[in-house]
C-alpha atoms as a PDB file:
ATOM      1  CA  UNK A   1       9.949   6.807 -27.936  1.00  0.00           C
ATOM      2  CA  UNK A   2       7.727   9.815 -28.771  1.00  0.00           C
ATOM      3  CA  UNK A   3       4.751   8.137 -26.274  1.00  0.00           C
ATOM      4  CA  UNK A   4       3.671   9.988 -23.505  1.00  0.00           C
ATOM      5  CA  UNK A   5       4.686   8.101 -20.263  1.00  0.00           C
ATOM      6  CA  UNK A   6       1.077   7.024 -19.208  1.00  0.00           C
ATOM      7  CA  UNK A   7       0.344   5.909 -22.936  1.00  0.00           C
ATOM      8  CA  UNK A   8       3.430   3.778 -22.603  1.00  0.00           C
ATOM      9  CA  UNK A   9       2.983   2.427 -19.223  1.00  0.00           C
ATOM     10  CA  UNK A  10      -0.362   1.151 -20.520  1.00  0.00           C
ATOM     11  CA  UNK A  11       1.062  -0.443 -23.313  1.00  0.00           C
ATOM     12  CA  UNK A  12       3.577  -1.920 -21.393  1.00  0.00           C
ATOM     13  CA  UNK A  13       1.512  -3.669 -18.655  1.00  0.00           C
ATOM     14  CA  UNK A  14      -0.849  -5.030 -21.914  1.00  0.00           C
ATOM     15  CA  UNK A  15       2.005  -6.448 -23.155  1.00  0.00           C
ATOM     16  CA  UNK A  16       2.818  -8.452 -20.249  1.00  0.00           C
ATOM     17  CA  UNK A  17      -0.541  -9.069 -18.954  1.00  0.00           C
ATOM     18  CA  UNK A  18       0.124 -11.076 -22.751  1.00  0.00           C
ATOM     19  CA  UNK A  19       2.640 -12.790 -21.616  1.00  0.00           C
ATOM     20  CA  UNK A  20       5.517 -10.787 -22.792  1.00  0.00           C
ATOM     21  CA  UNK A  21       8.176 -11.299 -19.685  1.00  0.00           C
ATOM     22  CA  UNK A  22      10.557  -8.742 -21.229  1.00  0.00           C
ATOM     23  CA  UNK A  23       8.130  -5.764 -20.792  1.00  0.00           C
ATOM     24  CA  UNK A  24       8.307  -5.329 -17.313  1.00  0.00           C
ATOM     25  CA  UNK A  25      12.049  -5.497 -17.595  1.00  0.00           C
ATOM     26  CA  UNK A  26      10.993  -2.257 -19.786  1.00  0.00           C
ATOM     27  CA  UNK A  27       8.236  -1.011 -17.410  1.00  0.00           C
ATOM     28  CA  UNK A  28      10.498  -0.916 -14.855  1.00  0.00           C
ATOM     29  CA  UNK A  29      13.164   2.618 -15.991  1.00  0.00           C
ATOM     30  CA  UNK A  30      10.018   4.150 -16.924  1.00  0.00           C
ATOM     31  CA  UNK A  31       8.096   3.723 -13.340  1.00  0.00           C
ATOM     32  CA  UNK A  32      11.380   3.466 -11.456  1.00  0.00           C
ATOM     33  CA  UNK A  33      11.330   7.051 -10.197  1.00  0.00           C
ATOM     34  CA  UNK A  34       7.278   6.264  -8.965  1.00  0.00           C
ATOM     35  CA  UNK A  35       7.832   3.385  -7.415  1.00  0.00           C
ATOM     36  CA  UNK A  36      10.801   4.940  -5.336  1.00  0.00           C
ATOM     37  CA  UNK A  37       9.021   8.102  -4.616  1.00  0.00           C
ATOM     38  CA  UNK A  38       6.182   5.560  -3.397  1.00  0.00           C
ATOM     39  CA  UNK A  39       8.661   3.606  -1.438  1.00  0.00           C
ATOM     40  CA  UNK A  40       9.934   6.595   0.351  1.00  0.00           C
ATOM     41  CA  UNK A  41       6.147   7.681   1.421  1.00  0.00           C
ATOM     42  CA  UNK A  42       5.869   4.131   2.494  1.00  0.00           C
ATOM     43  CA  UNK A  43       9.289   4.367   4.789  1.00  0.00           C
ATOM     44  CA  UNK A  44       8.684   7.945   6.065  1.00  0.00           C
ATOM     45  CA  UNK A  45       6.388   6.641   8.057  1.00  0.00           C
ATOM     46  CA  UNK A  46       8.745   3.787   9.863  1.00  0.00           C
ATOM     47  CA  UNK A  47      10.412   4.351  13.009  1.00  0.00           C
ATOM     48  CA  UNK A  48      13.183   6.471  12.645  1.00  0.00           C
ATOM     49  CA  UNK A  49      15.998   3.382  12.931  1.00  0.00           C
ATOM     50  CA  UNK A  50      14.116   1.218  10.022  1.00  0.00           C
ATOM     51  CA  UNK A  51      17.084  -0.828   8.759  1.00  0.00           C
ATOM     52  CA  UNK A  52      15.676  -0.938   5.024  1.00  0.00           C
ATOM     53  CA  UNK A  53      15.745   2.018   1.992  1.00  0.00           C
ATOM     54  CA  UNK A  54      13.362   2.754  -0.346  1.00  0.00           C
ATOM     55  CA  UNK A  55      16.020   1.654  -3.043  1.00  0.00           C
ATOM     56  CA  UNK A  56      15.738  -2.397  -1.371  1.00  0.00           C
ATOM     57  CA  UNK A  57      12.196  -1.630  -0.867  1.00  0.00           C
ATOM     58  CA  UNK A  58      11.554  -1.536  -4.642  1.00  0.00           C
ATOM     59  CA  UNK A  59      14.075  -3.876  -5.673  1.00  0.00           C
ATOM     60  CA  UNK A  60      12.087  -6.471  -3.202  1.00  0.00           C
ATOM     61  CA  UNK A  61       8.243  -5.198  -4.891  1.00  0.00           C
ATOM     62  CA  UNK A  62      10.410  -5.838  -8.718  1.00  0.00           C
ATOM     63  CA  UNK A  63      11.092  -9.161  -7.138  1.00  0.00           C
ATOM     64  CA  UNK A  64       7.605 -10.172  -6.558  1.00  0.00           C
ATOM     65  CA  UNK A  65       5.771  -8.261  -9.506  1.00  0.00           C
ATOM     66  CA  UNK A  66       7.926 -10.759 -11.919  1.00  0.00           C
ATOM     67  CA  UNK A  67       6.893 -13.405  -9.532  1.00  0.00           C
ATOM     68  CA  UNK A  68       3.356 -12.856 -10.114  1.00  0.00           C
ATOM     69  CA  UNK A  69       1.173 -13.949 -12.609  1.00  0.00           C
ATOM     70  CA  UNK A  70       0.277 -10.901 -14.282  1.00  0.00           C
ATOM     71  CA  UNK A  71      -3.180  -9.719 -13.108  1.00  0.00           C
ATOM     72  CA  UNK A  72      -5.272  -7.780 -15.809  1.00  0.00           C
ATOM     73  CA  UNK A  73      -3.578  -4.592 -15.622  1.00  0.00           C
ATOM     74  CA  UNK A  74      -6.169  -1.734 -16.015  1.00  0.00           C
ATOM     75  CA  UNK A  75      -4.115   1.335 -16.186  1.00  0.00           C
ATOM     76  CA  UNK A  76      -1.081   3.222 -14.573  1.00  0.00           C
ATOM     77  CA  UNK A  77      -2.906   3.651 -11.669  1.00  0.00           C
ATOM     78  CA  UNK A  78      -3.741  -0.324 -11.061  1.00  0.00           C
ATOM     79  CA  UNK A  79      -0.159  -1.160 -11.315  1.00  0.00           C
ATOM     80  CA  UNK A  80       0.887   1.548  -8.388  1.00  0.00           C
ATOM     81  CA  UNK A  81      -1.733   0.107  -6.617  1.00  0.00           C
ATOM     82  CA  UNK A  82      -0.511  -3.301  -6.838  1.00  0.00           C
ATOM     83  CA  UNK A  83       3.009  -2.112  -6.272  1.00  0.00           C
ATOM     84  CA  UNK A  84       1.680  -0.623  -2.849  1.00  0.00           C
ATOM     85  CA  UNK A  85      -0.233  -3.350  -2.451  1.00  0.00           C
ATOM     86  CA  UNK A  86       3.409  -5.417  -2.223  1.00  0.00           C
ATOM     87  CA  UNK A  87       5.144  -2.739  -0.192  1.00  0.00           C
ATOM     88  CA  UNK A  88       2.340  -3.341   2.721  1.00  0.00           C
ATOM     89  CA  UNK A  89       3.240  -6.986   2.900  1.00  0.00           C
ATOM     90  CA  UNK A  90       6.704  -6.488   2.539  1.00  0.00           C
ATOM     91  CA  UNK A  91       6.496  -3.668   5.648  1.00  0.00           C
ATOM     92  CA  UNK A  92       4.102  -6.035   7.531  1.00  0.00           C
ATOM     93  CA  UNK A  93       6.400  -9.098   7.230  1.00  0.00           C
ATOM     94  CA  UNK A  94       9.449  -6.846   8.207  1.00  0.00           C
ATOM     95  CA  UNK A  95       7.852  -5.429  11.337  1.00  0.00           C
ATOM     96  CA  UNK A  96       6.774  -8.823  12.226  1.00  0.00           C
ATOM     97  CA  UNK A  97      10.063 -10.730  12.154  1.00  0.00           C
ATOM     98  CA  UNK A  98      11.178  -7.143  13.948  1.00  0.00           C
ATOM     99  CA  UNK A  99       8.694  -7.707  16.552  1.00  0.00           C
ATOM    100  CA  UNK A 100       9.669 -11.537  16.639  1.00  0.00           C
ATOM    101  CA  UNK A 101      13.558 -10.709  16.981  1.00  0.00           C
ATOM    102  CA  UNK A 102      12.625  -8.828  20.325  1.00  0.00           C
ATOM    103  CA  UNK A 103      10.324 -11.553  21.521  1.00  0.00           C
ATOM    104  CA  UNK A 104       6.809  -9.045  21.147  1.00  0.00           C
ATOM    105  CA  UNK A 105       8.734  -6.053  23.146  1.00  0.00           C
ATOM    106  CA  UNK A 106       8.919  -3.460  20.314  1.00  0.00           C
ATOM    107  CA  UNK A 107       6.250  -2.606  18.152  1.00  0.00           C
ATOM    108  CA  UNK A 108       6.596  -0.973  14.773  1.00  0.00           C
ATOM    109  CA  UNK A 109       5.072   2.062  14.874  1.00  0.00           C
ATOM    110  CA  UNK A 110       4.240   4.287  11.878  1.00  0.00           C
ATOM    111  CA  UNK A 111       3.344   7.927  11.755  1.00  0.00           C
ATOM    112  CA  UNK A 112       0.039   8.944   9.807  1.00  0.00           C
ATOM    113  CA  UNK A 113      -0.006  11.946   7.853  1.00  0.00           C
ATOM    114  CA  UNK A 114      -2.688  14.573   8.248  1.00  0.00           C
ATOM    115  CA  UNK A 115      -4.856  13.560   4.944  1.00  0.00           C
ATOM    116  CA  UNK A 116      -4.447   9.776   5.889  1.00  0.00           C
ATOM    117  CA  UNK A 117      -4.938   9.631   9.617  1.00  0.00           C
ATOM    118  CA  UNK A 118      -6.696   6.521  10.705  1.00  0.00           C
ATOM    119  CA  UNK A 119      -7.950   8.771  14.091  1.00  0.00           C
ATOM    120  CA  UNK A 120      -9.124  12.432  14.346  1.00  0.00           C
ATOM    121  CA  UNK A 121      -5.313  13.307  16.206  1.00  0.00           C
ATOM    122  CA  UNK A 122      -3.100  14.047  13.803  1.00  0.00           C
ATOM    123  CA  UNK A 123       0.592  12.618  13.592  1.00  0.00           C
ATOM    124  CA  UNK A 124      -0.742   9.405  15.676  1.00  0.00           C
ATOM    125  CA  UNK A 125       1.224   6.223  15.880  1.00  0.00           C
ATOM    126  CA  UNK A 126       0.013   3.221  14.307  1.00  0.00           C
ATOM    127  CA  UNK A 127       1.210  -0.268  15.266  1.00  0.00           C
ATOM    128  CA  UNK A 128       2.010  -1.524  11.677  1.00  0.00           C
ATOM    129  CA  UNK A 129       1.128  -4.742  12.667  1.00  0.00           C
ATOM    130  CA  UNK A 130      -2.187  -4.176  14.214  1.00  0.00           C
ATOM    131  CA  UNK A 131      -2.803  -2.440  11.162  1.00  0.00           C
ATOM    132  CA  UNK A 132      -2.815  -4.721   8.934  1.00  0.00           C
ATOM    133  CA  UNK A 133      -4.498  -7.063  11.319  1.00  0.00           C
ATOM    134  CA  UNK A 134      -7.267  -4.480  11.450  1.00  0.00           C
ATOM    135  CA  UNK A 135      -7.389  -4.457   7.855  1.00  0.00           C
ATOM    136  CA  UNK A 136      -7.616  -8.134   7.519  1.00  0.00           C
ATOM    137  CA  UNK A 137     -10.456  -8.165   9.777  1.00  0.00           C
ATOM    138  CA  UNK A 138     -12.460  -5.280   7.901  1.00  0.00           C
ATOM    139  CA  UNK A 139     -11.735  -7.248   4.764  1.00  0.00           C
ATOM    140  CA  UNK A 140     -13.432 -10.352   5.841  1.00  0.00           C
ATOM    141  CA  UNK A 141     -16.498  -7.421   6.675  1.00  0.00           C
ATOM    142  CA  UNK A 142     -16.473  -5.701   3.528  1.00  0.00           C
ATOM    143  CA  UNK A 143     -13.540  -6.081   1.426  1.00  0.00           C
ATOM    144  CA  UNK A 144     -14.118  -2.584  -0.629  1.00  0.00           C
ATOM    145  CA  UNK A 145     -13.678  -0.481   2.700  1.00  0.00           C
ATOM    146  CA  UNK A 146     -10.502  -2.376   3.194  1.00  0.00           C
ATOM    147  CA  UNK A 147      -9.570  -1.860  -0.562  1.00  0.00           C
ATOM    148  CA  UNK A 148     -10.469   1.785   0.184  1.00  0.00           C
ATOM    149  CA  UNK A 149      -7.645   2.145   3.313  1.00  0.00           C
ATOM    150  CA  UNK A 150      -5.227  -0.249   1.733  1.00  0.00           C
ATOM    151  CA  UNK A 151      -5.234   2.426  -1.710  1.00  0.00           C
ATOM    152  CA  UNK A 152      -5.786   5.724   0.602  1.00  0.00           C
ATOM    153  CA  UNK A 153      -3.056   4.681   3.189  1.00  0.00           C
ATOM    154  CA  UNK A 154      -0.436   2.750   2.133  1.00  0.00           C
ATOM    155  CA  UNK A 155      -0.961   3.640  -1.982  1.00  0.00           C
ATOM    156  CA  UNK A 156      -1.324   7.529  -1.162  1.00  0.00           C
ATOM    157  CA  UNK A 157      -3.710   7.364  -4.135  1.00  0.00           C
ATOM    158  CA  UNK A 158      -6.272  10.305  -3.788  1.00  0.00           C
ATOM    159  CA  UNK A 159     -10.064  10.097  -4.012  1.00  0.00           C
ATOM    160  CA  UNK A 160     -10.360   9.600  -7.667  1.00  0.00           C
ATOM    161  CA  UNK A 161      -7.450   7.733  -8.350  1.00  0.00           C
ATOM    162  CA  UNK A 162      -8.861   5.462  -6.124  1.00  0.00           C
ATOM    163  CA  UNK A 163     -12.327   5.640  -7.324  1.00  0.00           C
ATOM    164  CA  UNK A 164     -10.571   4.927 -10.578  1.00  0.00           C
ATOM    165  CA  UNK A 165      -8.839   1.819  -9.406  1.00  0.00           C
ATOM    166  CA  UNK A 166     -12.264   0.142  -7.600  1.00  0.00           C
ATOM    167  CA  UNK A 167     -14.788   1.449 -10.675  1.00  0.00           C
ATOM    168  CA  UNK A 168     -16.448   3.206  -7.690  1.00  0.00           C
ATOM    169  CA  UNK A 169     -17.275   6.897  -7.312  1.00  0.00           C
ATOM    170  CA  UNK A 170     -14.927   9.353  -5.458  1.00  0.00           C
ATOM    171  CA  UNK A 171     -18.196   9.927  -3.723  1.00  0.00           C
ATOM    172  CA  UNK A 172     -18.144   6.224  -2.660  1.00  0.00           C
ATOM    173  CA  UNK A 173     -14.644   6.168  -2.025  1.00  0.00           C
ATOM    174  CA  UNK A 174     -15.102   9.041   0.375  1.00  0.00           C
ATOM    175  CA  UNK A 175     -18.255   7.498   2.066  1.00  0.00           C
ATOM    176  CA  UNK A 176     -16.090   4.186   2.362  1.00  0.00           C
ATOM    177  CA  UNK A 177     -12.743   5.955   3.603  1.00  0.00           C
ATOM    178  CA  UNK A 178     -14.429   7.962   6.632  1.00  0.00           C
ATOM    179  CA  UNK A 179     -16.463   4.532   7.797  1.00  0.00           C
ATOM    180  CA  UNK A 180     -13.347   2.326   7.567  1.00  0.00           C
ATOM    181  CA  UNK A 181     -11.330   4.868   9.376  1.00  0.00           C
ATOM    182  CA  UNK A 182     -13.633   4.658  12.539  1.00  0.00           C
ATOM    183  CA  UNK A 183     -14.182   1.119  11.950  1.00  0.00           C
ATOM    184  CA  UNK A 184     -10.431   0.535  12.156  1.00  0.00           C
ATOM    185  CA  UNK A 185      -9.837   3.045  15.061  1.00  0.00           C
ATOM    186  CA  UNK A 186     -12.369   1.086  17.311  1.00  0.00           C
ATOM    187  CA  UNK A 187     -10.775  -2.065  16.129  1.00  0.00           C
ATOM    188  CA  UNK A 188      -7.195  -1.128  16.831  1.00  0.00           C
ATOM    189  CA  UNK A 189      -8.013   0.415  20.320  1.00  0.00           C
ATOM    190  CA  UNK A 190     -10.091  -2.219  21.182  1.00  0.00           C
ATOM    191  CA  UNK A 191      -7.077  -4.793  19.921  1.00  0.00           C
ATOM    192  CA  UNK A 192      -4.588  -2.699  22.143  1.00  0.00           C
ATOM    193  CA  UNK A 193      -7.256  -2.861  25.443  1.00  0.00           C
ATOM    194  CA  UNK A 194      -7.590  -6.462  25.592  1.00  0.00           C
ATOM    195  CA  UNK A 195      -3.652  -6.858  24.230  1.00  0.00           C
ATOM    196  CA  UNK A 196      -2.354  -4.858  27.449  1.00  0.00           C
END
């Protein structure tokens, strides 16, 4: 097409924030390899038997970004953030019906990598599910700092991406991510005291 991928991305999600249904059918070649490459940061983390592939994984996020209503698309980076955004729940609702199917024995653990660690030990297990209680929780506290994790985390969206993303500063967005890591920390171990 002679566009540079970013210029037509942005076109793209215009046209369907528009109403044009048949541009995400042409979004979706162009981000394809992004969203996988997203989908396998997402499952790296999973427990080493995880039953579903970053392939199904993005296949499921297609099926829900045509069931949405398009939001108001603000750039490349908005739409991977959204897309992550969908992976989380999809993750969250997996371990959950996981953790159902063994009556609350297992939990879903996933590993943290050294420039998204939720704790000052690196390679820590998180209980997936406690996460994203966690992050509910901070979200009803102040939704940015959540916003901030949720991009960080599960997004793997850098400072200024995600600075980009919130109209923040990657000042901000720094500030935010190292007070909503200890906020979640203390959360999640106080969660897993009274839990036990």
């Amino acid at each position: 097409m002679g566009q540079d991928p970013a210029g037509e991305i942005t076109r793209l999600l215009q046209d369907w924030r528009a109403g044009d249904r048949e541009a995400l059918d042409a979004l979706l070649p162009i981000v394809y390899k992004e969203l996988r490459q997203l989908a396998h940061y997402q499952l790296r983390r999973e427990r080493p038997d995880h039953t579903l592939q970053s392939a199904a994984l993005v296949n499921e996020v297609y099926v829900r970004l045509v069931g949405l209503h398009p939001p108001r698309w603000e750039s490349r980076t908005h739409f991977f953030a959204i897309a992550a955004q969908q992976m989380r729940q999809i993750l969250v609702d997996y371990a959950r019906r996981h953790r159902a199917g063994k009556r609350g024995g297992g939990e879903e653990t996933i590993s943290l990598a050294d420039t998204t660690m939720l704790s000052p030990r690196k390679n820590k297990d998180v209980d997936v599910v406690a996460l994203d209680d966690a992050l509910n929780a901070l979200a009803q506290v102040d939704a940015r700092k959540a916003q901030v994790v949720e991009l960080r985390f599960f997004a793997g969206l850098n400072f200024d991406e995600t600075a980009e993303v919130l109209k923040v500063s990657a000042v901000t967005v720094a500030r935010d991510w190292t007070t909503a890591r200890a906020w979640l920390h203390r959360e999640m171990n106080r969660e897993n005291s009274h839990g036990r």
